[in-house]
N, C-alpha and C. Protein backbone atom coordinates (compact mmCIF):
# COMPACT_ATOMS: atom_id res chain seq x y z
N UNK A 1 119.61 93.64 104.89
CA UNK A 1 118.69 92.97 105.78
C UNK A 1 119.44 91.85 106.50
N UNK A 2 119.09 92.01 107.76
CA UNK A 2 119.71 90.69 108.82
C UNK A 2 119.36 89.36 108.04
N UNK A 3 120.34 88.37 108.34
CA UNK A 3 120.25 87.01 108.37
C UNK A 3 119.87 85.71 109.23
N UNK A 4 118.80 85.48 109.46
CA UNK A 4 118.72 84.40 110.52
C UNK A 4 119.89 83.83 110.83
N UNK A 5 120.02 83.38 112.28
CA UNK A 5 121.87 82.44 112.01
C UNK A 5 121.49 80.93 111.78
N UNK A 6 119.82 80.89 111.96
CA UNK A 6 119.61 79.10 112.06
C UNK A 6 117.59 79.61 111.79
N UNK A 7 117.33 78.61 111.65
CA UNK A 7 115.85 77.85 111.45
C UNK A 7 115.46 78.56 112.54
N UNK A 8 114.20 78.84 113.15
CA UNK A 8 113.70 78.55 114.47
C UNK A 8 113.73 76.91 115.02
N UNK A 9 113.71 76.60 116.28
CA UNK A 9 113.47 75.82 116.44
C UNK A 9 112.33 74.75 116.55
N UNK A 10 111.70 75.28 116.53
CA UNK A 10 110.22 74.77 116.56
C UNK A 10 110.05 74.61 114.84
N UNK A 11 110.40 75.24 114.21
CA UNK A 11 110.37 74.96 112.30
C UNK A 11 111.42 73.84 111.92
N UNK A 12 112.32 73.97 112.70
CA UNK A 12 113.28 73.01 112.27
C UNK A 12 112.75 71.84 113.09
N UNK A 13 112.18 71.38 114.02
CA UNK A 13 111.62 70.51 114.76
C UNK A 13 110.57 69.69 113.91
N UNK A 14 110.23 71.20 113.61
CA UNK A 14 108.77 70.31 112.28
C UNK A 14 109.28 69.60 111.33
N UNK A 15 110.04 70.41 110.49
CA UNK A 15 110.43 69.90 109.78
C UNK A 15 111.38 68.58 109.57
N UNK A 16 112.08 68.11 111.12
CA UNK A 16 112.43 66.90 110.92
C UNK A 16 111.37 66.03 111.03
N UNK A 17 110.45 66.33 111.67
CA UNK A 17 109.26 65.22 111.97
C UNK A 17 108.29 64.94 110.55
N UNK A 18 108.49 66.02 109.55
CA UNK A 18 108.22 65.22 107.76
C UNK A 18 109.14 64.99 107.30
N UNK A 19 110.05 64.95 107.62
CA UNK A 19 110.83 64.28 106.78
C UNK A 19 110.55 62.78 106.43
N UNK A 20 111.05 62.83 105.08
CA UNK A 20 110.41 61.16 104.70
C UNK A 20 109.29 60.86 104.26
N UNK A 21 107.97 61.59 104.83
CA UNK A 21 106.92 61.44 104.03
C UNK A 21 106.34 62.44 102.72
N UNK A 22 105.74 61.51 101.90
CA UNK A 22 106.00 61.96 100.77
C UNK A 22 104.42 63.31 100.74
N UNK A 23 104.99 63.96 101.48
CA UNK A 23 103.68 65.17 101.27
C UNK A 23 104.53 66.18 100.32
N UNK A 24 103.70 67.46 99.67
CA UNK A 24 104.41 68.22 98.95
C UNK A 24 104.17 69.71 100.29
N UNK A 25 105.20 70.56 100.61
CA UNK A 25 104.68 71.60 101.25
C UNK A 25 105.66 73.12 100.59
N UNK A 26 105.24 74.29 101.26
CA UNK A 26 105.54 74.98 101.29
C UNK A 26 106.58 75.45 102.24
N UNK A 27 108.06 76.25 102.33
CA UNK A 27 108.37 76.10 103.45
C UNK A 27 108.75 78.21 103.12
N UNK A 28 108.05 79.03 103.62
CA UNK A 28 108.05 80.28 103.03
C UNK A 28 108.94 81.37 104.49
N UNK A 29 109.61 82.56 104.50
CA UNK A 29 110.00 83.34 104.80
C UNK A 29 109.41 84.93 104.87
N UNK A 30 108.80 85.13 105.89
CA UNK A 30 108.16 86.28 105.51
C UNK A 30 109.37 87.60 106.04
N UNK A 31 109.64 88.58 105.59
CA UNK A 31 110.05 89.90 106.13
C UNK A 31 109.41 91.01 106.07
N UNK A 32 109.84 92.15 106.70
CA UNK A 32 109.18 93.77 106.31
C UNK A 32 110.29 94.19 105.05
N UNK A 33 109.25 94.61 104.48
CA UNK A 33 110.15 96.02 103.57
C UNK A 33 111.45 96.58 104.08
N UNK A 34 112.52 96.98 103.98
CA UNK A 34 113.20 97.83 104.65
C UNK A 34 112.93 99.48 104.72
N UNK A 35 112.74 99.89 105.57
CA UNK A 35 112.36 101.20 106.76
C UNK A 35 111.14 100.73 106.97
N UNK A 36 110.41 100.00 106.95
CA UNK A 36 109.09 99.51 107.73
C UNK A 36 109.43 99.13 109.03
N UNK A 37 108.35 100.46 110.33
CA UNK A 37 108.82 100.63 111.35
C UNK A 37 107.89 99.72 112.70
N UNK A 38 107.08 98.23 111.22
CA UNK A 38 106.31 97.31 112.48
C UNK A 38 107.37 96.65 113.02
N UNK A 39 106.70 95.19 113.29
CA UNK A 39 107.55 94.07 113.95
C UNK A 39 106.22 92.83 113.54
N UNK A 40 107.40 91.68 113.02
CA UNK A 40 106.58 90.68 112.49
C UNK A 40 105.52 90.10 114.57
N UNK A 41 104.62 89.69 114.02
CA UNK A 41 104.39 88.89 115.26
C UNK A 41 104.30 87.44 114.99
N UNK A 42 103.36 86.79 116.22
CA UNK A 42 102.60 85.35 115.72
C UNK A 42 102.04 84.98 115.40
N UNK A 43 101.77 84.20 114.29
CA UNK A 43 100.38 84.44 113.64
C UNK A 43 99.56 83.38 114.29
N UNK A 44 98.00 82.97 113.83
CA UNK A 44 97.00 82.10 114.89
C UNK A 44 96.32 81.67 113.46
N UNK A 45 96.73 80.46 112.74
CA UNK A 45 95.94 79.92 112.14
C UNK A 45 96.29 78.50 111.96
N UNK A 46 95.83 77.53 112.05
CA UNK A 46 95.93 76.25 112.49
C UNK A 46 96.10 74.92 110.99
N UNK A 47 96.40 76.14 109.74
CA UNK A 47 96.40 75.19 108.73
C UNK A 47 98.46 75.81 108.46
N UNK A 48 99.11 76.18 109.43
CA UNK A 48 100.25 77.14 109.29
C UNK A 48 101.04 76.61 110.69
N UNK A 49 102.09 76.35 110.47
CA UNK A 49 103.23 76.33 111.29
C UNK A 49 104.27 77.17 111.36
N UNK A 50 104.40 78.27 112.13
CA UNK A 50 105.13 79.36 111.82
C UNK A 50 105.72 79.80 113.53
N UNK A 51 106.85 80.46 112.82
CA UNK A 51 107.84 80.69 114.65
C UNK A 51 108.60 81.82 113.72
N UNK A 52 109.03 83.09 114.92
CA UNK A 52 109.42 84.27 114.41
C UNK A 52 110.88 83.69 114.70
N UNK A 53 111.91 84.06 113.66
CA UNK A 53 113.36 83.62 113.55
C UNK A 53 114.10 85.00 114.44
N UNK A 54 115.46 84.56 114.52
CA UNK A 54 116.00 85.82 115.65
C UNK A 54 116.46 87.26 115.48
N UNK A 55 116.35 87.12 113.66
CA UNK A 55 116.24 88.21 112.92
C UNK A 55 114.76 89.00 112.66
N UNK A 56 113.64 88.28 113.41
CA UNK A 56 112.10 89.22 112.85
C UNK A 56 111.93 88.86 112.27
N UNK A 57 112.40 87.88 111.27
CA UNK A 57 111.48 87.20 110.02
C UNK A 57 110.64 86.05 110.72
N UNK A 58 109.45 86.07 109.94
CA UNK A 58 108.59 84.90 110.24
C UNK A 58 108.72 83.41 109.22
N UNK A 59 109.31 82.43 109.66
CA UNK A 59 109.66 81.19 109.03
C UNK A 59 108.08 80.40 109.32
N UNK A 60 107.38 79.66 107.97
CA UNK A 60 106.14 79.40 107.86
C UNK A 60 105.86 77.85 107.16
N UNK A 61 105.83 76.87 107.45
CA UNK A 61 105.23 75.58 107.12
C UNK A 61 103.86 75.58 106.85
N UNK A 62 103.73 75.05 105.33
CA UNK A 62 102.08 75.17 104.72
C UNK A 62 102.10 73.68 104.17
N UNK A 63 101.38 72.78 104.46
CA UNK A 63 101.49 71.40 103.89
C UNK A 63 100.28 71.71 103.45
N UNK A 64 101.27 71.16 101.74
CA UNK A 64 99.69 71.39 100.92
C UNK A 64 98.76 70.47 100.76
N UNK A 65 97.31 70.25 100.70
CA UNK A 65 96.31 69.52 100.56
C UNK A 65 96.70 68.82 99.34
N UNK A 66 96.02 67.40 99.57
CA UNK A 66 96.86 66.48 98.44
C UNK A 66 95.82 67.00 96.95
N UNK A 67 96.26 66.58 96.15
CA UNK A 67 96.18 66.51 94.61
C UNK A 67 96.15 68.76 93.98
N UNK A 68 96.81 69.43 94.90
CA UNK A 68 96.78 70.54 94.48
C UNK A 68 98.43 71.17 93.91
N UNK A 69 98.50 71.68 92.56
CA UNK A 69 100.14 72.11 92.30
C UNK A 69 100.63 72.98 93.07
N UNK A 70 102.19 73.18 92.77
CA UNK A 70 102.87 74.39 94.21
C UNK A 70 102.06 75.54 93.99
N UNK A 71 101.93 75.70 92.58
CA UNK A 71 101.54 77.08 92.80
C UNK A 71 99.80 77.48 93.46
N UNK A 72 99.16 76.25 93.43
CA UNK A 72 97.86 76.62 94.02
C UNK A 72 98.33 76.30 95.39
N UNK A 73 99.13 75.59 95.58
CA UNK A 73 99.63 75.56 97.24
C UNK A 73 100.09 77.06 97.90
N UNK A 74 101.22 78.05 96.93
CA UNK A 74 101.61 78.97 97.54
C UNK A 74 100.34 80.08 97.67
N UNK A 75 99.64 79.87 96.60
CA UNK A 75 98.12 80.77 96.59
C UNK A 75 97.46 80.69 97.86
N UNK A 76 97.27 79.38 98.26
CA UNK A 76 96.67 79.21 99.73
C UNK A 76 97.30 79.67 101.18
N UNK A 77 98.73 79.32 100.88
CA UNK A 77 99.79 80.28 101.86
C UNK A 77 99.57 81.63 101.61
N UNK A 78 99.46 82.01 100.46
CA UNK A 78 99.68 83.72 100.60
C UNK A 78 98.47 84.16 101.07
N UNK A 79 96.99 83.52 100.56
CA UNK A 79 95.66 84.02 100.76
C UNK A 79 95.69 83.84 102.74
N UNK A 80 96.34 82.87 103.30
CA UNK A 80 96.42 82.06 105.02
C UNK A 80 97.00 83.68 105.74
N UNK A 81 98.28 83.51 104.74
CA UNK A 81 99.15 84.87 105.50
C UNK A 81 98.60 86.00 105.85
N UNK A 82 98.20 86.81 104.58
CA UNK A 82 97.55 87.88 104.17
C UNK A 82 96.37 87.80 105.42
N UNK A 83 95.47 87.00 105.92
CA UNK A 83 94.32 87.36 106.12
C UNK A 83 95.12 87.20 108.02
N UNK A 84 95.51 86.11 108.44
CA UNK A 84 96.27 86.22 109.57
C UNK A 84 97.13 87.32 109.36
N UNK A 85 98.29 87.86 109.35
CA UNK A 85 99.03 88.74 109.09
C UNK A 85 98.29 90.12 109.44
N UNK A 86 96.99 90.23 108.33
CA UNK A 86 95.88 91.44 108.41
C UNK A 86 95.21 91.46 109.90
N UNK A 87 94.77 90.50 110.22
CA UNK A 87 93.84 90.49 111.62
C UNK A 87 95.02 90.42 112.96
N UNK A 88 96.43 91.46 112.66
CA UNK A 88 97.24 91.42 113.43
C UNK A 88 97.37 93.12 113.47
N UNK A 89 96.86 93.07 112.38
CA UNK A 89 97.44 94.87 112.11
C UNK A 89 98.51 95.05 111.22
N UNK A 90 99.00 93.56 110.93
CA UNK A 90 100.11 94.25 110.03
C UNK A 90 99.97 95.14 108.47
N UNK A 91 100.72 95.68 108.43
CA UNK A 91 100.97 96.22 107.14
C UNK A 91 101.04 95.41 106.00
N UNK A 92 100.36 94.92 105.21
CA UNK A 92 100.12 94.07 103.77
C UNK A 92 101.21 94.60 103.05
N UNK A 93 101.38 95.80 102.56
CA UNK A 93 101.70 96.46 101.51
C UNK A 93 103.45 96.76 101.98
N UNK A 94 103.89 96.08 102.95
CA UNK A 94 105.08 96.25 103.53
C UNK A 94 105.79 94.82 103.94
N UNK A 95 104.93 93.55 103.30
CA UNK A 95 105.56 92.57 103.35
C UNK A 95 106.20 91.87 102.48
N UNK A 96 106.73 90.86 102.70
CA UNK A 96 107.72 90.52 101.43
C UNK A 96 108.07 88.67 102.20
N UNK A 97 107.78 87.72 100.94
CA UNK A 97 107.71 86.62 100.82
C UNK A 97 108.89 85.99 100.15
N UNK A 98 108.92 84.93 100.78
CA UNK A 98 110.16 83.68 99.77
C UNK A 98 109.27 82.35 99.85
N UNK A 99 109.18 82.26 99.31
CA UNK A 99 108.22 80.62 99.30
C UNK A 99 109.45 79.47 98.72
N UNK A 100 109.50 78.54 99.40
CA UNK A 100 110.18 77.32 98.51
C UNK A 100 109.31 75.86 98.44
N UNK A 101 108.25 75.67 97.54
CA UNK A 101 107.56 74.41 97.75
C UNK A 101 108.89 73.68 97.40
N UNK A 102 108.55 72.30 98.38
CA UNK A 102 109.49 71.01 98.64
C UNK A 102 108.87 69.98 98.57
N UNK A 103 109.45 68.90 98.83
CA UNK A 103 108.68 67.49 99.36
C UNK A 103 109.03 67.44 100.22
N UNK A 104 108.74 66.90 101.37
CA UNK A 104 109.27 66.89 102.74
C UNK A 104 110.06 65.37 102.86
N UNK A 105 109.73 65.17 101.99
CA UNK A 105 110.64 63.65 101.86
C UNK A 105 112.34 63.78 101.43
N UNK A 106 111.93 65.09 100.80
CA UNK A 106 113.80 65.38 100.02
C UNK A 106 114.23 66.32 101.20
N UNK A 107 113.67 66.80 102.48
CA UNK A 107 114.40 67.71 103.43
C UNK A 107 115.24 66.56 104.46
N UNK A 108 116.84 67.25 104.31
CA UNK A 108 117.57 66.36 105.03
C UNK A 108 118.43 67.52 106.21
N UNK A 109 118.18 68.46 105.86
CA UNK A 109 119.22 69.32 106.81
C UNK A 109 118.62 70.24 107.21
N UNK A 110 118.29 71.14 108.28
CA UNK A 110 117.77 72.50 108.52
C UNK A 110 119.19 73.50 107.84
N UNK A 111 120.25 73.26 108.04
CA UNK A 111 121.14 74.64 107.53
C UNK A 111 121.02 74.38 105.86
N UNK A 112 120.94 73.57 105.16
CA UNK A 112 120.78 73.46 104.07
C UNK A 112 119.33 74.39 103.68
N UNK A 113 118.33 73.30 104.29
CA UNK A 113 117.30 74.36 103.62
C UNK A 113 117.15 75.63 104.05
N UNK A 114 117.66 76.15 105.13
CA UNK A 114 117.43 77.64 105.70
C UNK A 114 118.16 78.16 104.20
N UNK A 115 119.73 77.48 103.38
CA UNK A 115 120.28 78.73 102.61
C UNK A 115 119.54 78.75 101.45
N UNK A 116 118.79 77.21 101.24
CA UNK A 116 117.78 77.24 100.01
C UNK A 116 116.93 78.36 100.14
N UNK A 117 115.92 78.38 101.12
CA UNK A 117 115.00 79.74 101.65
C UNK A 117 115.42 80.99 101.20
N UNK A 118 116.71 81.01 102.06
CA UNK A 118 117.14 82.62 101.48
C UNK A 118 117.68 82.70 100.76
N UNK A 119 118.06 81.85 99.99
CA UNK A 119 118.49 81.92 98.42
C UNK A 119 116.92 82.71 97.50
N UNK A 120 116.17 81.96 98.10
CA UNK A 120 114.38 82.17 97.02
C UNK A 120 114.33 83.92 96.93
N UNK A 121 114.14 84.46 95.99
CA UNK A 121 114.15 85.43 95.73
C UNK A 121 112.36 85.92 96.36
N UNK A 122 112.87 87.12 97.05
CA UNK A 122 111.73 87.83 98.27
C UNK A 122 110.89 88.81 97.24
N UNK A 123 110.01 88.77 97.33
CA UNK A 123 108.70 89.94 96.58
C UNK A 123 107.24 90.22 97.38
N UNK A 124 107.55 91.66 97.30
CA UNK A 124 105.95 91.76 98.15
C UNK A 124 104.65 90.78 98.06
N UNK A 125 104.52 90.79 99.93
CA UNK A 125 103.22 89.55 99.80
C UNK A 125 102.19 89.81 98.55
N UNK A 126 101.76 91.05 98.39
CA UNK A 126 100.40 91.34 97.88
C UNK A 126 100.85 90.74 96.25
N UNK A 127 101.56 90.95 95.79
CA UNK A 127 102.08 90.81 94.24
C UNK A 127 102.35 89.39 94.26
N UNK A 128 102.61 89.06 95.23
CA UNK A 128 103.10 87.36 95.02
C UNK A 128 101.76 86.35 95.20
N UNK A 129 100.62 87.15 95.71
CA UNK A 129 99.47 86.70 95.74
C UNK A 129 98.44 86.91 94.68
N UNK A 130 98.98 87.49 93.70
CA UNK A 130 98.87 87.68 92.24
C UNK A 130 98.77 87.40 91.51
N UNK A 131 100.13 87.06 92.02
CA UNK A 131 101.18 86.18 90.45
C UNK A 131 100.33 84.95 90.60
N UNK A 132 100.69 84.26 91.47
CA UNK A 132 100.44 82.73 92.27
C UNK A 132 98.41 82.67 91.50
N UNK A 133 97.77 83.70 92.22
CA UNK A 133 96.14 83.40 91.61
C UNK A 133 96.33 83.84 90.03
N UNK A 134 96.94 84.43 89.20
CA UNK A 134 96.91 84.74 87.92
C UNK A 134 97.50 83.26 87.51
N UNK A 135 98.53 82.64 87.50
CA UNK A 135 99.07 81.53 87.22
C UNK A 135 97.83 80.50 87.83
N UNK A 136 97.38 80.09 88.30
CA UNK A 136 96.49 79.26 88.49
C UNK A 136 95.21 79.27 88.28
N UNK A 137 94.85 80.47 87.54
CA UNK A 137 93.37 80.64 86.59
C UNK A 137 93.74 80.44 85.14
């Protein structure tokens, strides 16, 4: 699978503009399956900051609501994705996630955190929306 060569810009834009404050967020990577013959698009939901990278992956900012843990944070990203993502046409069952909750206070570099990102080990959306609601019941 291709490698972004950089952030989007508009994600990396965001992301300098939290820097420093002490919110907790999500900063997640979406891809297709490999031989999945869609194409990521844009998604339209207004609790999500997201820009398609130059590889087709979709790079996604979720600032989580205060007093909630990462993992009920990534639950709310995956439940955001899933339902935007769906009302696009995409294929559910052909996506695949990296989530890295952060503080936006500890983000100092976009090339740094882009290799943190793709360092995060990728697993289908639907299963990772699973795991995430099984761990938090």
């Amino acid at each position: 699978m291709p490698r972004p060569s950089s952030l989007p810009k508009g994600i990396a834009s965001s992301l300098r503009r939290l820097r420093g404050l002490h919110l907790r967020l999500s900063l997640c990577r979406v891809s297709l399956a490999p031989g999945c013959d869609s194409r990521l698009g844009g998604i339209d939901d207004r609790s999500l900051i997201a820009e398609l990278a130059d590889d087709g992956s979709l790079f996604v900012i979720f600032i989580h609501p205060q007093g909630i843990t990462d993992e009920e944070g990534a639950g709310g990203l995956c439940d955001r994705l899933m339902q935007s993502l769906g009302d696009i046409g995409m294929p559910l069952g052909a996506l695949r996630v990296a989530i890295l909750p952060c503080d936006a206070a500890a983000i100092d570099d976009s090339d740094a955190i882009l290799q943190v990102v793709m360092d995060q080990p990728s697993r289908p959306l639907l299963s990772a929306a699973g795991l995430v609601g099984a761990a938090a019941s």
